[in-house]
Protein backbone atom coordinates (compact mmCIF):
# COMPACT_ATOMS: atom_id res chain seq x y z
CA UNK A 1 0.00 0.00 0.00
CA UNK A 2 1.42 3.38 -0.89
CA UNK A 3 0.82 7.17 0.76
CA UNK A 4 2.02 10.03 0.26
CA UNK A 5 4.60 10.65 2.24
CA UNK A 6 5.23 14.44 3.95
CA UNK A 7 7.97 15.09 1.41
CA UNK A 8 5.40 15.07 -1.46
CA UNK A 9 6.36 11.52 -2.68
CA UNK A 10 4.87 8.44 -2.36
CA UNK A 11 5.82 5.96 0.46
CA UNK A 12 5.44 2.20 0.55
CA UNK A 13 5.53 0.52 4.11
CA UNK A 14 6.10 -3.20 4.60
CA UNK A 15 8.46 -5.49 7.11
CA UNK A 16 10.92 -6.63 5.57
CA UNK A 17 11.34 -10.05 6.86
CA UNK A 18 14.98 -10.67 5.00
CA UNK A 19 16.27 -7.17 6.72
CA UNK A 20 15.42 -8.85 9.88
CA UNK A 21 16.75 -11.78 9.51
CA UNK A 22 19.82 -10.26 8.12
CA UNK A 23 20.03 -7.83 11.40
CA UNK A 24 19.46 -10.72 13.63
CA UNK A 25 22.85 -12.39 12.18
CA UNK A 26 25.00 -9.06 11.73
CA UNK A 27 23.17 -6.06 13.21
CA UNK A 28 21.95 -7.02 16.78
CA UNK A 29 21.87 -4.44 17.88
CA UNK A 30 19.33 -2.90 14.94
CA UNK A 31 17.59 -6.23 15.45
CA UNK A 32 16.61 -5.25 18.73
CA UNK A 33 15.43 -2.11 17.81
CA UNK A 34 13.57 -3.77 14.59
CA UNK A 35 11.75 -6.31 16.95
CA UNK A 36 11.05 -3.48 19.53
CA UNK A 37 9.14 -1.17 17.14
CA UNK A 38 7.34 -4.75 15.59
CA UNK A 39 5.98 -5.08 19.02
CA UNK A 40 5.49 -2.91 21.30
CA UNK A 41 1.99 -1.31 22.13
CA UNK A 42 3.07 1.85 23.64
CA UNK A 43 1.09 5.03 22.47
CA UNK A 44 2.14 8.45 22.34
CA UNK A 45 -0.28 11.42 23.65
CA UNK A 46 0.76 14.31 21.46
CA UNK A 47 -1.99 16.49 22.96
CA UNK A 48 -1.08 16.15 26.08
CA UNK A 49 2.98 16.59 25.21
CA UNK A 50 2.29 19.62 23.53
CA UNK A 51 0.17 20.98 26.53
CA UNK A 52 2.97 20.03 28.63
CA UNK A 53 5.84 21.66 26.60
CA UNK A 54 4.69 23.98 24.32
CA UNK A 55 6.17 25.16 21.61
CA UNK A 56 8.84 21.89 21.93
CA UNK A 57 7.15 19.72 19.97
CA UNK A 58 6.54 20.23 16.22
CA UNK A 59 4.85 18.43 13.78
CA UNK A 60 7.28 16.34 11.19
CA UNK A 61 6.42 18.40 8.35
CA UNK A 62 7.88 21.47 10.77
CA UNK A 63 11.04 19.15 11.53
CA UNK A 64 12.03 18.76 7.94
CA UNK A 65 11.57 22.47 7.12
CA UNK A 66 13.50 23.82 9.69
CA UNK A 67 16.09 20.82 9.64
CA UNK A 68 15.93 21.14 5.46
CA UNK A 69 15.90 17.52 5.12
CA UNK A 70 12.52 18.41 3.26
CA UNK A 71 14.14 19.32 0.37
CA UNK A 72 14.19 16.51 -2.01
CA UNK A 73 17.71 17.82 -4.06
CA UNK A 74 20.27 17.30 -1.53
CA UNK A 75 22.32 14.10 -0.54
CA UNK A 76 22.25 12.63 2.53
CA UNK A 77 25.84 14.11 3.07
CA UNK A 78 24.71 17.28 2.84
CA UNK A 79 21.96 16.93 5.32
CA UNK A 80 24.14 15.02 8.20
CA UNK A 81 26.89 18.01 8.25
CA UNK A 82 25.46 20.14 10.98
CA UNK A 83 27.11 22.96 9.42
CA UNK A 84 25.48 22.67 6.71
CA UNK A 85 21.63 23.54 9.24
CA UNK A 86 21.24 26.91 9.73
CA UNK A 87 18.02 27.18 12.94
């Protein structure tokens, strides 16, 4: 199933069963993480963060404006140098 993702392209989500089984062998510490987010039930209030620390938390369309990962012509290289983020 696709959606449009916040950058303005399309997105497809699925688990990708051979990226966990490679992490398992290699990565385990990304494994963990990987079988973590596949199973935990924890939910996030947003609401009631944002009445708590307002102004702190932004929405992810916000986050990739601000951090410029939201434009779609640079490299990753150019968006990990933090010199390259001006706030």
């Amino acid at each position: 199933m696709f959606q449009q993702g916040t950058q303005g392209t399309k997105v497809r989500y699925y688990n990708n069963h051979q990226l966990t089984k490679m992490a398992k062998k290699s990565f385990p510490e990304l494994y963990q993480q990987i079988k973590f987010l596949q199973t935990n039930k924890e939910t996030t209030n947003i609401r009631k963060l944002k009445r708590e620390f307002p102004g702190l938390i932004t929405s992810f369309e916000e986050f990739l404006e601000e951090t410029k990962w939201s434009n779609c012509d640079r490299m990753f290289d150019d968006l990990s140098n933090p010199q390259e983020l001006q706030f």
